[in-house]
C-alpha atoms as a PDB file:
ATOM      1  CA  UNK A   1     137.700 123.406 123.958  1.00  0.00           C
ATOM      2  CA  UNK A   2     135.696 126.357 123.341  1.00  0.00           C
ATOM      3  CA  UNK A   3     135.413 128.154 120.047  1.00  0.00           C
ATOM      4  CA  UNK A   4     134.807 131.786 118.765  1.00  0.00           C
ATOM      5  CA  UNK A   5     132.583 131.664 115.934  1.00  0.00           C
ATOM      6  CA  UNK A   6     133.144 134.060 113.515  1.00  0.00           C
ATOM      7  CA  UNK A   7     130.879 136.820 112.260  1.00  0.00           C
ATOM      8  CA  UNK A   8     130.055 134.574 108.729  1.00  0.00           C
ATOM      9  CA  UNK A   9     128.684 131.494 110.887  1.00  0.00           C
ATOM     10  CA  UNK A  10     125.544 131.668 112.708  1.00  0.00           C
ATOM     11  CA  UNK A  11     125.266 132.734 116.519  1.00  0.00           C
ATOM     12  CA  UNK A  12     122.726 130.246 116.345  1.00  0.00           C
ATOM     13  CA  UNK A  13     124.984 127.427 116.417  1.00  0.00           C
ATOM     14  CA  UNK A  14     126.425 128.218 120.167  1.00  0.00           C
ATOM     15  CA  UNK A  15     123.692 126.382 121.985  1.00  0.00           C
ATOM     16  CA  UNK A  16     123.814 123.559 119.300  1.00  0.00           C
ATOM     17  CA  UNK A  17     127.585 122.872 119.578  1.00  0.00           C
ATOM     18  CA  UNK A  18     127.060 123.001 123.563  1.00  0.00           C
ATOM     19  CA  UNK A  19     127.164 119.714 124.412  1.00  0.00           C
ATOM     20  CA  UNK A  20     130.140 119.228 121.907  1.00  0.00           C
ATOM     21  CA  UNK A  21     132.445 122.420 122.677  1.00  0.00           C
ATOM     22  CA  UNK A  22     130.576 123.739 125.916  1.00  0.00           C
ATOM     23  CA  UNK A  23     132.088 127.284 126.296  1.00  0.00           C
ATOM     24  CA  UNK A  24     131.687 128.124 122.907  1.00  0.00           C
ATOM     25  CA  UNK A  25     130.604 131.662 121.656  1.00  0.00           C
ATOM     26  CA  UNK A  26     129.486 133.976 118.681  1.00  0.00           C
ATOM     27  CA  UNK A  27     131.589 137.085 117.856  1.00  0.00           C
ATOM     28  CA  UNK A  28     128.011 139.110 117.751  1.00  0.00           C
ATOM     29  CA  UNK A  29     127.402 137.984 121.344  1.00  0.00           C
ATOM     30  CA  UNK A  30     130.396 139.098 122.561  1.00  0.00           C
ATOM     31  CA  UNK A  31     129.933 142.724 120.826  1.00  0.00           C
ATOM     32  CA  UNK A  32     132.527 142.030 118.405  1.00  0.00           C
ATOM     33  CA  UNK A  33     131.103 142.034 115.419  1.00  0.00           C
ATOM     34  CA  UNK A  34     132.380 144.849 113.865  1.00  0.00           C
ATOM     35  CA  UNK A  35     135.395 144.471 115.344  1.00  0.00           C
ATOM     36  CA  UNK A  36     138.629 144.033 112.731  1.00  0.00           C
ATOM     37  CA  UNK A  37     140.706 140.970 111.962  1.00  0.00           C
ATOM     38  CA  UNK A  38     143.085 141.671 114.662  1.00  0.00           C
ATOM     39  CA  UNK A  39     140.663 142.226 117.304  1.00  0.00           C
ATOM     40  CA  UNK A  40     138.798 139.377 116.904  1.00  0.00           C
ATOM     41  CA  UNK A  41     142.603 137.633 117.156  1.00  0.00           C
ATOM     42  CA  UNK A  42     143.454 139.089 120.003  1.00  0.00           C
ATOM     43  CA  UNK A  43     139.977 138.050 121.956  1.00  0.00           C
ATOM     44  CA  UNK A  44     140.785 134.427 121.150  1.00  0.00           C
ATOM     45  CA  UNK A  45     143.998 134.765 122.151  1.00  0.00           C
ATOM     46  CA  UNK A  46     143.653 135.977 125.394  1.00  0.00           C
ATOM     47  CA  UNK A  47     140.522 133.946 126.033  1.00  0.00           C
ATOM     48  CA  UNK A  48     141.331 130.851 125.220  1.00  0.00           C
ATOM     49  CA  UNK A  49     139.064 130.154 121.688  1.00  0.00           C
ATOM     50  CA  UNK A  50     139.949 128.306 118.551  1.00  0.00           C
ATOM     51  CA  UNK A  51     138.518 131.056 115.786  1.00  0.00           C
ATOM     52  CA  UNK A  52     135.875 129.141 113.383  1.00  0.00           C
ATOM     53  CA  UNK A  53     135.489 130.953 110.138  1.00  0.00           C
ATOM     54  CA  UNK A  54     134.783 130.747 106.257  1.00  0.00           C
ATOM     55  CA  UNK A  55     137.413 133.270 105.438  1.00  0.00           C
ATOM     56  CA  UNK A  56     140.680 132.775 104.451  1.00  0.00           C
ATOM     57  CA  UNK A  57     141.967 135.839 106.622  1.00  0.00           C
ATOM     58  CA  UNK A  58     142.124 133.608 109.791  1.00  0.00           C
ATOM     59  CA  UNK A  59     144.528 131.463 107.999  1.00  0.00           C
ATOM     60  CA  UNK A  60     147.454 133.884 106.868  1.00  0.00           C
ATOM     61  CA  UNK A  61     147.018 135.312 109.987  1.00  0.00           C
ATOM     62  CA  UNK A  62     147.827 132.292 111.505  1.00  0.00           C
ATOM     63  CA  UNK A  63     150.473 131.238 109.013  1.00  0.00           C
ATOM     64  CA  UNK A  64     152.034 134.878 109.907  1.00  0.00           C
ATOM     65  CA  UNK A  65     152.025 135.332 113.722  1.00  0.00           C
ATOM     66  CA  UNK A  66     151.544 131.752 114.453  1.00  0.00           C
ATOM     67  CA  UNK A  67     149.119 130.303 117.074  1.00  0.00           C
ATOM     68  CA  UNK A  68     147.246 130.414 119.485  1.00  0.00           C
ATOM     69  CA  UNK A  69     144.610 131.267 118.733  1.00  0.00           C
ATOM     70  CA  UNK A  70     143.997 127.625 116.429  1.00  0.00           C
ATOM     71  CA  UNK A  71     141.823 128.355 113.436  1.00  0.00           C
ATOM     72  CA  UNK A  72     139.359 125.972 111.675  1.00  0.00           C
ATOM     73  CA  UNK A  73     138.988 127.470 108.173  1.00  0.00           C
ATOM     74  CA  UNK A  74     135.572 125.540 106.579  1.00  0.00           C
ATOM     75  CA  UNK A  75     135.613 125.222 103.442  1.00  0.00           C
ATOM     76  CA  UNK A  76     132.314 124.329 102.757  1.00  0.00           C
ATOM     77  CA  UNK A  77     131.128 127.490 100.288  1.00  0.00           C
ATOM     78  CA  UNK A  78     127.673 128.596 100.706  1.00  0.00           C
ATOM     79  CA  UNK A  79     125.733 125.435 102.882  1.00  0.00           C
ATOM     80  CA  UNK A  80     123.430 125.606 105.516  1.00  0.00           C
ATOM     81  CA  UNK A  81     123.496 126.328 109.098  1.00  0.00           C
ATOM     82  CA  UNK A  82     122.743 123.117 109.726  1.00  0.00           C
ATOM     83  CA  UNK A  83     125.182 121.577 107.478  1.00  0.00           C
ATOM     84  CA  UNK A  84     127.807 123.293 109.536  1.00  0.00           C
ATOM     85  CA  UNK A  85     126.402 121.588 112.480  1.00  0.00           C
ATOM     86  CA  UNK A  86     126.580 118.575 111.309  1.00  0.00           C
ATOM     87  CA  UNK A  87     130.160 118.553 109.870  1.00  0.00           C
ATOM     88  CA  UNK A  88     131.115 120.113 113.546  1.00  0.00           C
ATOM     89  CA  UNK A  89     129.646 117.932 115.279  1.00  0.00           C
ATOM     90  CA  UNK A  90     130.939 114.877 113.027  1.00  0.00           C
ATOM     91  CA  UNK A  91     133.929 115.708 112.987  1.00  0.00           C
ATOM     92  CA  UNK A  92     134.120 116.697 117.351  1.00  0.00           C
ATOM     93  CA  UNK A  93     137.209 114.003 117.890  1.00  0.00           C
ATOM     94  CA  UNK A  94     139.306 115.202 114.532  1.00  0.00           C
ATOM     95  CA  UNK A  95     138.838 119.109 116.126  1.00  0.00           C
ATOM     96  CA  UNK A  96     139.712 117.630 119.613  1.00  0.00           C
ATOM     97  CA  UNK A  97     142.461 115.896 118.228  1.00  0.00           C
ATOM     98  CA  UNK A  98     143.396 119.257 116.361  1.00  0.00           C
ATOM     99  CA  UNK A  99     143.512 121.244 119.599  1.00  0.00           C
ATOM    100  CA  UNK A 100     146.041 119.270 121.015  1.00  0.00           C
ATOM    101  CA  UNK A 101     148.548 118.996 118.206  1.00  0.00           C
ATOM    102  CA  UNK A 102     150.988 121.408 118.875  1.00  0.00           C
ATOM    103  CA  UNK A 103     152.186 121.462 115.431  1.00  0.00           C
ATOM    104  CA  UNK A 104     148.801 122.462 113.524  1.00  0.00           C
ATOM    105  CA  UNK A 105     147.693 126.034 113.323  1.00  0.00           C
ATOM    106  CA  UNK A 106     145.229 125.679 111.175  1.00  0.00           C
ATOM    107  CA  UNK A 107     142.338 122.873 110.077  1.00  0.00           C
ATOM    108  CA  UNK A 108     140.672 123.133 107.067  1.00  0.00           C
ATOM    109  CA  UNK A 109     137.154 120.909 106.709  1.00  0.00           C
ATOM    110  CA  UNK A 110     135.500 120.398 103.180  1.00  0.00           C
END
């Protein structure tokens, strides 16, 4: 499972979720980060990413045109890099898990 980290998450976190979701990729690294919305959408569409953002704007989208791309909306509010890591990384079987269900569009972690 790779994901598409969005442009309010750190590119830093790529090579640190590696070994979790090898594949994996920053919207900034990929030139994309001025892209819009729909763009970004579209990239993880066709590419095969599960968007991870802090924005809500993921979501409707999602709850409009459907899925794929998946979408894990954290919730988390302003927390560190690391702390994102961490609840990634913790929660690597739940996200799994998510990526299979063909029923979920969207996961939201706290």
């Amino acid at each position: 499972m790779k994901l598409l980290l969005d442009q309010n998450i750190s590119r830093k976190l790529v090579k640190e979720l590696d070994n979790s979701f090898p594949g994996s990729n920053h919207v900034y690294l990929l030139n994309l980060q001025t892209a819009t919305d729909e763009d970004v959408w579209n990239y993880a569409r066709k590419n095969d990413f599960t968007i991870i953002t802090q924005d809500s704007d993921f979501n409707e989208r999602s709850l409009i045109f459907g899925y794929p791309p998946k979408v894990i909306w954290l919730r988390t509010g302003n927390t560190s890099t690391q702390n994102i890591k961490c609840l990634l990384i913790k929660h690597s079987q739940d996200i799994l898990s998510f990526d299979k269900d063909k029923t979920l569009g969207c996961l939201q972690m706290f």
